[in-house]
N, C-alpha and C. Protein backbone atom coordinates (compact mmCIF):
# COMPACT_ATOMS: atom_id res chain seq x y z
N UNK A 1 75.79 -53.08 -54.52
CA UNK A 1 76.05 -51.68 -54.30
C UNK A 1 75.93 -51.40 -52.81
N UNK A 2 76.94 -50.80 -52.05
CA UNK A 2 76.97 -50.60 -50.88
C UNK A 2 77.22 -49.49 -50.59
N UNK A 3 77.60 -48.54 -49.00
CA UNK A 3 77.87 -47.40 -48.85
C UNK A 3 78.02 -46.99 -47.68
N UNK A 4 78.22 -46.17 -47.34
CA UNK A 4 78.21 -45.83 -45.59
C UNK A 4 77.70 -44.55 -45.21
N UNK A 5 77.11 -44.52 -44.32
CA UNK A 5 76.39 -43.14 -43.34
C UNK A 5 77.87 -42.52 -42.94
N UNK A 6 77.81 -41.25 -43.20
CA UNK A 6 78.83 -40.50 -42.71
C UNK A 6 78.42 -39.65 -41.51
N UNK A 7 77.14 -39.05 -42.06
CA UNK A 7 76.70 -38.33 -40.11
C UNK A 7 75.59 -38.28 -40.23
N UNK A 8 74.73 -38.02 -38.93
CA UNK A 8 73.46 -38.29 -38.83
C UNK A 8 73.05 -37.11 -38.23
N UNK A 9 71.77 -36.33 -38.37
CA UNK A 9 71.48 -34.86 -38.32
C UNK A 9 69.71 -35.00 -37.89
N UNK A 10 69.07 -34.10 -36.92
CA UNK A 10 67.95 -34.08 -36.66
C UNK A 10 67.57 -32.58 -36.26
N UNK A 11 66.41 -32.45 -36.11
CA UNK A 11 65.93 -30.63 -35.46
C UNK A 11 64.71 -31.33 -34.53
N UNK A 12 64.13 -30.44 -33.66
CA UNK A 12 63.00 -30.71 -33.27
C UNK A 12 62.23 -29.81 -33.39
N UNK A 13 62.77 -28.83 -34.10
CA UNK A 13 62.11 -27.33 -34.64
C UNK A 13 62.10 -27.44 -35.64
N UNK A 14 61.33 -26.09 -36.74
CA UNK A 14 61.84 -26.13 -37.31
C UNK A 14 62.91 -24.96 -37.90
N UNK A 15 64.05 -25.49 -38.79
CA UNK A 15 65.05 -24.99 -39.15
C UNK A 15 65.90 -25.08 -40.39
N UNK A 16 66.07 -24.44 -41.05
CA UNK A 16 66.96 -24.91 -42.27
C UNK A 16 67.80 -26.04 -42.21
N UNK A 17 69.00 -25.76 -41.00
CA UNK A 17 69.66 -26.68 -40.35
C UNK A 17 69.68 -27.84 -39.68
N UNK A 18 70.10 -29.01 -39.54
CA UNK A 18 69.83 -29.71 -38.80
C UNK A 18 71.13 -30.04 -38.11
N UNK A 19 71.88 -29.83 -36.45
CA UNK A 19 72.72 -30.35 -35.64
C UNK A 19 72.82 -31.77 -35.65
N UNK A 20 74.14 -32.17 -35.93
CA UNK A 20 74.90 -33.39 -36.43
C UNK A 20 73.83 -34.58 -34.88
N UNK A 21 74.11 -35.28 -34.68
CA UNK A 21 74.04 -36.61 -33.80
C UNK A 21 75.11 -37.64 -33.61
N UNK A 22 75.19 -38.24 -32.49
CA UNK A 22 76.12 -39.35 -32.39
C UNK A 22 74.53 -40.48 -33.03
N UNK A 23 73.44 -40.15 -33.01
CA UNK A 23 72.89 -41.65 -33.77
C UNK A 23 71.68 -40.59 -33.80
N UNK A 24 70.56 -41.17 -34.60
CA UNK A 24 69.32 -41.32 -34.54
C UNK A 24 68.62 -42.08 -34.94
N UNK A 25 67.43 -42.63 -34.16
CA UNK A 25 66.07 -43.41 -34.33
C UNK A 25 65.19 -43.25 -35.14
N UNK A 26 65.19 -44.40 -36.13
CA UNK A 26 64.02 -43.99 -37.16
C UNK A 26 63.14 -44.92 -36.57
N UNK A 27 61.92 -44.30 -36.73
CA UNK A 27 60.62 -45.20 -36.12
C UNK A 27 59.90 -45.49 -37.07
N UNK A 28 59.60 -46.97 -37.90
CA UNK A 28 58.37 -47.37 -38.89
C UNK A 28 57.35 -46.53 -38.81
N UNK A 29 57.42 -46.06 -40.33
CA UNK A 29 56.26 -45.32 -40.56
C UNK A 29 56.10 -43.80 -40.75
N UNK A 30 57.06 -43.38 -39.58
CA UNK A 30 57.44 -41.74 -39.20
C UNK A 30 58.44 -41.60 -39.40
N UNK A 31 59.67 -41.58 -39.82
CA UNK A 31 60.59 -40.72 -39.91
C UNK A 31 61.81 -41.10 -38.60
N UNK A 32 62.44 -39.40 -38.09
CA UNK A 32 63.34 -39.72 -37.84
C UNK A 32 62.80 -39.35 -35.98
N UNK A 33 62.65 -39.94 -35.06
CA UNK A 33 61.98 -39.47 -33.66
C UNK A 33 62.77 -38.37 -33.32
N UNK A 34 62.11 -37.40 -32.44
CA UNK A 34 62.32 -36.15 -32.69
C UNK A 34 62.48 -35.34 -33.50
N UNK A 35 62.17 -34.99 -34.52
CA UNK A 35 62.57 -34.38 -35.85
C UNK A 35 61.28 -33.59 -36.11
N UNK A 36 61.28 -32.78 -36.37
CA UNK A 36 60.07 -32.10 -37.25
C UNK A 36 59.23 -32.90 -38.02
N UNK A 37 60.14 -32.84 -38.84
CA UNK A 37 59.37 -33.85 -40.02
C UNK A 37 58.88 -34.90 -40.01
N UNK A 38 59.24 -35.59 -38.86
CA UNK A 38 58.62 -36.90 -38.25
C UNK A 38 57.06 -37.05 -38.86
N UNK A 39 56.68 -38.17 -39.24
CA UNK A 39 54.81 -38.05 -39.13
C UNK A 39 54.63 -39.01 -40.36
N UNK A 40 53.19 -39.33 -40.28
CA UNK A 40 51.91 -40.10 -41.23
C UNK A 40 51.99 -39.47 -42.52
N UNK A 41 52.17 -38.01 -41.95
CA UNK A 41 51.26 -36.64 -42.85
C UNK A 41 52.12 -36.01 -42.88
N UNK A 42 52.29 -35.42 -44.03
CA UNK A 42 53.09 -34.25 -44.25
C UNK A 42 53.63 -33.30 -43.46
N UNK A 43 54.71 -32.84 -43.51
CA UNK A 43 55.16 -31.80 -42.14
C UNK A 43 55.96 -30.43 -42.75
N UNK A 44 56.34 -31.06 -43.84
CA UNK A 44 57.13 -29.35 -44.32
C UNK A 44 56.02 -28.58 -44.81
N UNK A 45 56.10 -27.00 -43.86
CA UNK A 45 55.39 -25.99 -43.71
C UNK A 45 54.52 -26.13 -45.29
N UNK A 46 55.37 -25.68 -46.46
CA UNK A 46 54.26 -25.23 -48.05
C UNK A 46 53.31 -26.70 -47.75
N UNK A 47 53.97 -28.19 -47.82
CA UNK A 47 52.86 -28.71 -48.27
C UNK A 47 51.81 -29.01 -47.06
N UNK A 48 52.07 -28.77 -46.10
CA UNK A 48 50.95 -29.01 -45.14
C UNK A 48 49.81 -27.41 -45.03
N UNK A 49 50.05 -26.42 -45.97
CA UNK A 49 49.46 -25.31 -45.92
C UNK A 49 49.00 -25.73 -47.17
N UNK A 50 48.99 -26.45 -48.16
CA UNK A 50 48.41 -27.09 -49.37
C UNK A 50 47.58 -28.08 -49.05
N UNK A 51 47.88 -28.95 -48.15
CA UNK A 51 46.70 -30.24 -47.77
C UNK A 51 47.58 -30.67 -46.64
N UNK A 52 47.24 -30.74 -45.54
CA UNK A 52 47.56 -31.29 -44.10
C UNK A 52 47.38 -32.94 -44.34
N UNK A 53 46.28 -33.21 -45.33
CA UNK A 53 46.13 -34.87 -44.84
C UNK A 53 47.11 -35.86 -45.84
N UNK A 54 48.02 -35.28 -46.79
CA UNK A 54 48.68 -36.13 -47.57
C UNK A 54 49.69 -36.73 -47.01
N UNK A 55 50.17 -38.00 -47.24
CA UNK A 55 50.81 -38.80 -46.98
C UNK A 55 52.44 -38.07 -46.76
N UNK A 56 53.18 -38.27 -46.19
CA UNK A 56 54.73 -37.74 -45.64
C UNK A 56 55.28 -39.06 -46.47
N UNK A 57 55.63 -38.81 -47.31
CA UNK A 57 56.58 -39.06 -48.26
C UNK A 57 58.14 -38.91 -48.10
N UNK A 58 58.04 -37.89 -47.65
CA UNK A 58 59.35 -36.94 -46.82
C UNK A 58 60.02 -37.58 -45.52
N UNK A 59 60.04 -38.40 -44.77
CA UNK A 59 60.03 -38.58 -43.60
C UNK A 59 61.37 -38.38 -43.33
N UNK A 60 62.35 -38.83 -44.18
CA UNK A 60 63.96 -39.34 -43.89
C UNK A 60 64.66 -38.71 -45.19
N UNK A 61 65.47 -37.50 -45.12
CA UNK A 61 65.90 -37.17 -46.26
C UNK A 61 67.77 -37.26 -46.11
N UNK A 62 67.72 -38.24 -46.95
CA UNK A 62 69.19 -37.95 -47.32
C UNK A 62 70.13 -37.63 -48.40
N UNK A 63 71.31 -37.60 -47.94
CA UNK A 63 71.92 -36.48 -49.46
C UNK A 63 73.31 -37.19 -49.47
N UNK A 64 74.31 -37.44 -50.79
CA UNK A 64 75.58 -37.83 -50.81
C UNK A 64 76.19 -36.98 -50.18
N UNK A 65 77.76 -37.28 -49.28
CA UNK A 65 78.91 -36.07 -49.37
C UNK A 65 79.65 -35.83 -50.58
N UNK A 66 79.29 -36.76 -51.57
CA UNK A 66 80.12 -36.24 -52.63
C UNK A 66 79.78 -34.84 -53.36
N UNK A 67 78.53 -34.51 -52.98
CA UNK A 67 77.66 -33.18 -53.35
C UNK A 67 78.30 -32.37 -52.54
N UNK A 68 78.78 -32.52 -51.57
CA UNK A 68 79.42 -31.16 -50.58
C UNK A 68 81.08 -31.12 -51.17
N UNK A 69 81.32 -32.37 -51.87
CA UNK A 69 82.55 -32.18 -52.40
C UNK A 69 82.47 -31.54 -53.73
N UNK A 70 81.62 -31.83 -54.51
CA UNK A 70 81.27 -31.40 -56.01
C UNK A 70 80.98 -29.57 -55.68
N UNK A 71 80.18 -29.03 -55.27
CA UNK A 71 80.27 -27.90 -54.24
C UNK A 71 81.20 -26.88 -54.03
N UNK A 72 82.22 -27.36 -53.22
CA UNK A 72 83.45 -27.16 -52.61
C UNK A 72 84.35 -26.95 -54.13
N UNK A 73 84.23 -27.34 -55.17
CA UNK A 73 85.24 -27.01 -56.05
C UNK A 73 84.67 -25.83 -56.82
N UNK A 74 83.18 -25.37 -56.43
CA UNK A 74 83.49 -24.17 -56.91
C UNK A 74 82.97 -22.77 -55.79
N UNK A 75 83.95 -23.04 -54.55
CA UNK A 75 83.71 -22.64 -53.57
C UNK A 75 82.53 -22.09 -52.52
N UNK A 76 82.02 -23.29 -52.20
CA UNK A 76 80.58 -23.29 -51.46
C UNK A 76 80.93 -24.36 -50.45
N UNK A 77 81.14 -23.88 -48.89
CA UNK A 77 81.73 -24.65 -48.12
C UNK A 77 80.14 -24.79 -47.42
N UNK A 78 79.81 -26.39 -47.68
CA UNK A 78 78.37 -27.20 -46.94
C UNK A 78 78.89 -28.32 -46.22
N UNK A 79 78.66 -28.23 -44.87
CA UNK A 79 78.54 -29.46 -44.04
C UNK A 79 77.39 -30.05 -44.28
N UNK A 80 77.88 -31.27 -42.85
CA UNK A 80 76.65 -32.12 -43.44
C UNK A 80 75.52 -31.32 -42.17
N UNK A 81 74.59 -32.01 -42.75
CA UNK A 81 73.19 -31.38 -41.82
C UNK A 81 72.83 -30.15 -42.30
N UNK A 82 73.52 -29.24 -42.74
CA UNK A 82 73.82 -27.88 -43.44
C UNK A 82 72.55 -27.63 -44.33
N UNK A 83 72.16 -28.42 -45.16
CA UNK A 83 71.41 -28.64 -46.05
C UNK A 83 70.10 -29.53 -45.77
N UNK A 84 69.21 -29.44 -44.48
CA UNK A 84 68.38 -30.21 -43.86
C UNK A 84 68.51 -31.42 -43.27
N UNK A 85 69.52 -31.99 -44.21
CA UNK A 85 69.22 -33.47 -44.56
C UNK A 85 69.71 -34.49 -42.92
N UNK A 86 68.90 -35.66 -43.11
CA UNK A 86 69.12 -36.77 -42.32
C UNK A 86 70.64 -37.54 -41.58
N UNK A 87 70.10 -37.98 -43.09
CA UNK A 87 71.68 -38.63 -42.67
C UNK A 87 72.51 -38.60 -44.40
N UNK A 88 73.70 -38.07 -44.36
CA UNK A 88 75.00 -38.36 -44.80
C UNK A 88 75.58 -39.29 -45.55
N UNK A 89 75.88 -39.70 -46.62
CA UNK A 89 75.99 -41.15 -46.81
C UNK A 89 77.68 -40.88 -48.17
N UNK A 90 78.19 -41.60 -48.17
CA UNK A 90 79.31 -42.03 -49.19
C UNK A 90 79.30 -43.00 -49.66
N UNK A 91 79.69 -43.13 -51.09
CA UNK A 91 79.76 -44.58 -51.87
C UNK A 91 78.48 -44.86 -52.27
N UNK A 92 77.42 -44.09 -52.32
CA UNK A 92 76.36 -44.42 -53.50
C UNK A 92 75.94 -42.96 -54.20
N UNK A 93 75.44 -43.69 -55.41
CA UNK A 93 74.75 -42.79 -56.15
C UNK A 93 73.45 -42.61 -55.78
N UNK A 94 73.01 -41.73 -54.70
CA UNK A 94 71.48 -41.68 -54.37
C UNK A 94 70.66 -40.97 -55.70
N UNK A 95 71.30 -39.93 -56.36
CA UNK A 95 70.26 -39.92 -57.19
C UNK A 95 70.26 -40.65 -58.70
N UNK A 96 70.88 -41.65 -58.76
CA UNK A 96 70.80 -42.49 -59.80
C UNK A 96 70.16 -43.89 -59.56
N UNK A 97 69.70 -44.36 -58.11
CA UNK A 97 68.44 -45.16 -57.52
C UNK A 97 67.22 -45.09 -58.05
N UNK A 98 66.78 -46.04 -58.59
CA UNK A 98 65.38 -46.10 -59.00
C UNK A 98 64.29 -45.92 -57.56
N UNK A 99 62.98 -44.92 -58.10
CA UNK A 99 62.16 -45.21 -56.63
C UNK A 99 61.74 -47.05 -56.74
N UNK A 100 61.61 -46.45 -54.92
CA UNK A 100 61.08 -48.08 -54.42
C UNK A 100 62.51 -48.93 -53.72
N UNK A 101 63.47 -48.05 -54.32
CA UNK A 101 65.34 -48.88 -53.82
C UNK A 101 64.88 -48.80 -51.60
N UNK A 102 65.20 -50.06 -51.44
CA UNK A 102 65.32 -50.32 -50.10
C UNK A 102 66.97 -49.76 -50.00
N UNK A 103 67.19 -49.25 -48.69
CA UNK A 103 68.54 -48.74 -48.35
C UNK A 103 68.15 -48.94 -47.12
N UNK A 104 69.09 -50.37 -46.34
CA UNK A 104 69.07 -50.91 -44.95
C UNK A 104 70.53 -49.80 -44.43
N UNK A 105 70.17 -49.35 -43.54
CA UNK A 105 70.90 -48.32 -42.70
C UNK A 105 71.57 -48.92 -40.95
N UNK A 106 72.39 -49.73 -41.28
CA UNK A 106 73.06 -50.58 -40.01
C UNK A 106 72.49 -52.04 -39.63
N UNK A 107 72.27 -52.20 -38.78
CA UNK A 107 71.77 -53.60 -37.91
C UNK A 107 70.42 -53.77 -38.65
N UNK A 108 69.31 -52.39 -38.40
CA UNK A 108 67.86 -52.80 -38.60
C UNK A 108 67.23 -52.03 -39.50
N UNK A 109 67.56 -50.88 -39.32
CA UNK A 109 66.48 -49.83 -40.36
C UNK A 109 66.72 -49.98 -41.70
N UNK A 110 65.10 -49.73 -41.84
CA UNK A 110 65.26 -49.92 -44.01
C UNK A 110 64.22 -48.82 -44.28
N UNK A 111 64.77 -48.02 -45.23
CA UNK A 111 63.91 -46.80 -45.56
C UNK A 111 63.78 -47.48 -47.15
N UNK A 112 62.60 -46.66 -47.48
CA UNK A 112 62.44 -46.82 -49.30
C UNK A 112 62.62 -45.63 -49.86
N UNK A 113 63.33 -45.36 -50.90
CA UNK A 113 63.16 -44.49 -51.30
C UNK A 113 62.15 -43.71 -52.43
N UNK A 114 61.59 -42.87 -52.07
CA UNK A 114 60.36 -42.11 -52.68
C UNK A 114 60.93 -41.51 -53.39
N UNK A 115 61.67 -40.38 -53.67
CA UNK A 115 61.75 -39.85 -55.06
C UNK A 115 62.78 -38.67 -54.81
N UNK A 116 62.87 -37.35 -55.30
CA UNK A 116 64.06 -36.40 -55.56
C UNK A 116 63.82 -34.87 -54.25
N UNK A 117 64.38 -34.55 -53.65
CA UNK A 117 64.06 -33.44 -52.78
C UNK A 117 64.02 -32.06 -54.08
N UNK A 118 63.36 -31.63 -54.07
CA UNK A 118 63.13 -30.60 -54.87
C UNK A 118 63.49 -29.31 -54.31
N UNK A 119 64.96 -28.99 -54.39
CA UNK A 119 65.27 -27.59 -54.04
C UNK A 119 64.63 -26.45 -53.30
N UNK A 120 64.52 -25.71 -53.14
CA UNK A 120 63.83 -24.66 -52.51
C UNK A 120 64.89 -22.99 -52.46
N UNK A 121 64.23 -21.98 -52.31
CA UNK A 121 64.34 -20.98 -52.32
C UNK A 121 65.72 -20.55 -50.86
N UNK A 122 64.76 -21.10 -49.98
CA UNK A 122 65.89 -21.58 -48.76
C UNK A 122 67.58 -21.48 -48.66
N UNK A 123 67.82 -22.15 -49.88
CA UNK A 123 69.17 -22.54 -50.10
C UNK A 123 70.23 -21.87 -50.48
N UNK A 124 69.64 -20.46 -51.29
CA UNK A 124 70.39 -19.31 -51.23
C UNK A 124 69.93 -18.33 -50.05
N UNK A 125 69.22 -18.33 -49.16
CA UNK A 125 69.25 -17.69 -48.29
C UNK A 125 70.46 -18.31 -47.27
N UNK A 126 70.68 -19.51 -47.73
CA UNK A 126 71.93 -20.14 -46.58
C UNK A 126 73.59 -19.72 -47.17
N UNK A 127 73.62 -19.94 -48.26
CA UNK A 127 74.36 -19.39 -49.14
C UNK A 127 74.09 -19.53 -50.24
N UNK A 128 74.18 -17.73 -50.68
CA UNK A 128 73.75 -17.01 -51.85
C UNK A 128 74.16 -18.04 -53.40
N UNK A 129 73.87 -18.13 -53.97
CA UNK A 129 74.24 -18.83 -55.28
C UNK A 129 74.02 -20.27 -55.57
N UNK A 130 74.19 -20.77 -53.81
CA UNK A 130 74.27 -22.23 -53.88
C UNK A 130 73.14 -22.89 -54.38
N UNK A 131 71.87 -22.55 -54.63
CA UNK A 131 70.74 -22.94 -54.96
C UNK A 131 70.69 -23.55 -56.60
N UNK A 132 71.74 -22.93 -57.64
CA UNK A 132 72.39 -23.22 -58.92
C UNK A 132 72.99 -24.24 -58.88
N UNK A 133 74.15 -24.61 -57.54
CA UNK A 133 74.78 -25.53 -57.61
C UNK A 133 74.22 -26.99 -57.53
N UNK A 134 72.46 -26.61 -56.91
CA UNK A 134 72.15 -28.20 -56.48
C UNK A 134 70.99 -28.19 -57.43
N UNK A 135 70.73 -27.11 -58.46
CA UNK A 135 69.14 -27.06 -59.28
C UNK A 135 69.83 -26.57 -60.61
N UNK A 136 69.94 -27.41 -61.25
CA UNK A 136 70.09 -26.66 -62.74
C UNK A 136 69.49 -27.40 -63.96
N UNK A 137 70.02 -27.33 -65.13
CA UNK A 137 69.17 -28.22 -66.50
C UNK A 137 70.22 -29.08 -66.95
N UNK A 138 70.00 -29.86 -67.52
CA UNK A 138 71.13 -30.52 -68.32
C UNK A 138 70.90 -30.18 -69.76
N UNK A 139 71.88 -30.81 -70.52
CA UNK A 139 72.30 -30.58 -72.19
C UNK A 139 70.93 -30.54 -72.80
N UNK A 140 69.94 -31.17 -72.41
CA UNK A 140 68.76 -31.47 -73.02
C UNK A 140 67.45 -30.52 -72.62
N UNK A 141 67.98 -29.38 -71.66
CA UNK A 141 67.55 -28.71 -70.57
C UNK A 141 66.46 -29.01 -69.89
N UNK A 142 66.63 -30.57 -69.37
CA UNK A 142 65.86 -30.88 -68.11
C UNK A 142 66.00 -31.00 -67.43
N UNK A 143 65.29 -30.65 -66.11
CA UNK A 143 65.58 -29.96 -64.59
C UNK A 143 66.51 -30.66 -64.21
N UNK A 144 67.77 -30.69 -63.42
CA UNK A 144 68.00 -31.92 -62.59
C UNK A 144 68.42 -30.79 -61.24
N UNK A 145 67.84 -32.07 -60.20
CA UNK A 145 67.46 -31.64 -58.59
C UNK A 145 68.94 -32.57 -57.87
N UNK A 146 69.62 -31.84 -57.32
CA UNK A 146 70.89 -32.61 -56.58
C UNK A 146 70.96 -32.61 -55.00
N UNK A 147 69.95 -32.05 -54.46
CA UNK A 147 69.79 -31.86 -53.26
C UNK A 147 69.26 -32.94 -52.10
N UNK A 148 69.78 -34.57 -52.52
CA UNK A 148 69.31 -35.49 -52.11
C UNK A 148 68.32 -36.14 -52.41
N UNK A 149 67.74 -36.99 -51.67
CA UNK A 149 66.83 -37.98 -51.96
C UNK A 149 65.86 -37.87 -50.81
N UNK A 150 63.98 -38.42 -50.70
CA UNK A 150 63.29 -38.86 -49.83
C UNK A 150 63.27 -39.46 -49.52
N UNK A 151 62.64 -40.29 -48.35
CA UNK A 151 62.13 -41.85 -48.14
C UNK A 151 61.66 -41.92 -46.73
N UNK A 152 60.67 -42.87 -46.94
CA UNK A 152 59.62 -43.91 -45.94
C UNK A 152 60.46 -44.67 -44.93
N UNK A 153 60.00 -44.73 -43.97
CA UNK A 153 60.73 -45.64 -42.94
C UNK A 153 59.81 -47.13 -42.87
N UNK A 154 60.68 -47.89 -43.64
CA UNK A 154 59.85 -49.41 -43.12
C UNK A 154 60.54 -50.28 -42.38
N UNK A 155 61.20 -50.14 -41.68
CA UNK A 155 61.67 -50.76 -40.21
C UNK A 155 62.66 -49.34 -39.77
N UNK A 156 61.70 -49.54 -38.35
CA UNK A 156 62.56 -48.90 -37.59
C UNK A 156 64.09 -49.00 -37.05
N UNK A 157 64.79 -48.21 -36.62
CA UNK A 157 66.24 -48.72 -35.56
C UNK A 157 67.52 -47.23 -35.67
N UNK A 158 68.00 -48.28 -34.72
CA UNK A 158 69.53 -47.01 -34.52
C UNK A 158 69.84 -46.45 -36.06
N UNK A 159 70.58 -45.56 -36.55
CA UNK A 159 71.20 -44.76 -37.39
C UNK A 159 72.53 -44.72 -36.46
N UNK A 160 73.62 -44.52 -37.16
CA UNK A 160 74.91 -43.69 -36.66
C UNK A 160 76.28 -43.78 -38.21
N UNK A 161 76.74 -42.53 -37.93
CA UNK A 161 78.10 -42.56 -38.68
C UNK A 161 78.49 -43.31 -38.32
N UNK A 162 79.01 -44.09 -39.90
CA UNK A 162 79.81 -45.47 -39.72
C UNK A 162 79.23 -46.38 -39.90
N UNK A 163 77.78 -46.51 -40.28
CA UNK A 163 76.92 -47.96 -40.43
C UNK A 163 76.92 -48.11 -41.68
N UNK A 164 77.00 -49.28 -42.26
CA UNK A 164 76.93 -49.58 -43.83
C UNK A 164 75.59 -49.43 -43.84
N UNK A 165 75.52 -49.23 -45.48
CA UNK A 165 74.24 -49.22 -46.26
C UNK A 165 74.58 -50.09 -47.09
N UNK A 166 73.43 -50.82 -47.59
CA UNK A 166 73.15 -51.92 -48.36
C UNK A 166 72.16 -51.41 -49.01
N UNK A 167 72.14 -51.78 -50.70
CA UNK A 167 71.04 -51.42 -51.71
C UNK A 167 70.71 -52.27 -52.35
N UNK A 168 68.99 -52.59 -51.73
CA UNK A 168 68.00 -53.27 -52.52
C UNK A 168 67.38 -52.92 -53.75
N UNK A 169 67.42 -52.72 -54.67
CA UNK A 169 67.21 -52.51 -56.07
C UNK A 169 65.56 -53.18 -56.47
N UNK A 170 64.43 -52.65 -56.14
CA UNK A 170 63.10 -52.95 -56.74
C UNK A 170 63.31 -53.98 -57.89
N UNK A 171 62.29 -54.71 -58.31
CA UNK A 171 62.08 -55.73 -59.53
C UNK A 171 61.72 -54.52 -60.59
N UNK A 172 62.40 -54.68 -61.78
CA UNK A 172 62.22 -54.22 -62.59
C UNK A 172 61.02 -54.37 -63.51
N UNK A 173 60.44 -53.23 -64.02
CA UNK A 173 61.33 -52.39 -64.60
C UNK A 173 61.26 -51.10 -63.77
N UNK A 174 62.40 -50.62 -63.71
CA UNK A 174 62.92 -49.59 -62.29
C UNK A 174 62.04 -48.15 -63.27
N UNK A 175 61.79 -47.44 -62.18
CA UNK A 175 61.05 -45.87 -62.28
C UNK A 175 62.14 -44.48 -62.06
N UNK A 176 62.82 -44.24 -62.86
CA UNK A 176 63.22 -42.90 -62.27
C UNK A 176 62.60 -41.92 -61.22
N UNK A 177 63.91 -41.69 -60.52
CA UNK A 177 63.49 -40.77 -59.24
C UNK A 177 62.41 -39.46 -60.03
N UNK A 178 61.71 -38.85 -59.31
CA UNK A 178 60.89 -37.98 -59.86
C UNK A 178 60.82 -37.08 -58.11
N UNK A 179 60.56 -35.59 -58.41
CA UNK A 179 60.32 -34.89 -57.69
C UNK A 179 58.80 -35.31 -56.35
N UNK A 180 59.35 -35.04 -54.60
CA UNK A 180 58.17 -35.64 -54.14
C UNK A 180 58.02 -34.28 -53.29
């Protein structure tokens, strides 16, 4: 299973948004350098006002474009970065990855993935409704979260649109993504 980075997005504030990049640096351990969210420890505002010392789980969030295409057909025009996220990616199913999936991101970086970005309130303040489009129930009416994926940085390196991704698949038996 393979895939490609389509664009790469950072803040050094914070912001709903994140402005596209010609590349960014993920640094082992922390995230994406310069970024808010960068860190050991938690950095998005609710959970660091819940416990400052828990682990950043969060460091590197990314999301399919096929979600900005799925979207778009029922008129909700999202770029990338638009929606927080990292980096961009086509040709995988990020949320059908078991946690623990390694996803090598060009030459060097390998993030793991931790688990499901859990929507937020946020998202209709960016546009109204859209918050339905990425949070709803299925047939069985259980939650499902479409708003990308988390993950850990375990080797650092360049990012840029246009770098393949490669997917390492954990030893089974695989864990469904779960909210982090």
């Amino acid at each position: 299973m393979s895939g490609t980075v389509t664009t790469v997005s950072s803040n050094g504030e914070y912001s709903f948004t994140k402005p596209n990049r010609e590349s960014i640096t993920l640094l082992t351990g922390l995230g994406v350098e310069g970024d808010v969210h960068a860190g050991v420890t938690v950095k998005h505002r609710s959970r660091v006002a819940k416990d400052p010392t828990v682990p950043n789980l969060r460091q590197v969030h990314l999301i399919h474009e096929e979600l900005f295409d799925e979207v778009a057909g029922n008129g909700f025009t999202v770029a990338p970065g638009a929606l927080g996220e990292n980096i961009s990616t086509r040709g995988i199913d990020l949320l059908g990855l078991p946690t623990g999936t390694r996803l090598h991101l060009g030459d060097e970086a390998v993030v793991e993935v931790t688990g499901l970005r859990n929507p937020c309130a946020q998202i209709d303040n960016y546009q109204h409704g859209l918050l339905k489009q990425v949070l709803g129930r299925d047939e069985n009416g259980q939650v499902v979260r479409k708003a990308g994926i988390m993950s850990i940085v375990l080797a650092g390196g360049v990012v840029r649109p246009g770098d393949p991704i490669r997917v390492e698949l954990p030893e089974e038996p695989h864990r469904p993504l779960e909210m982090v």
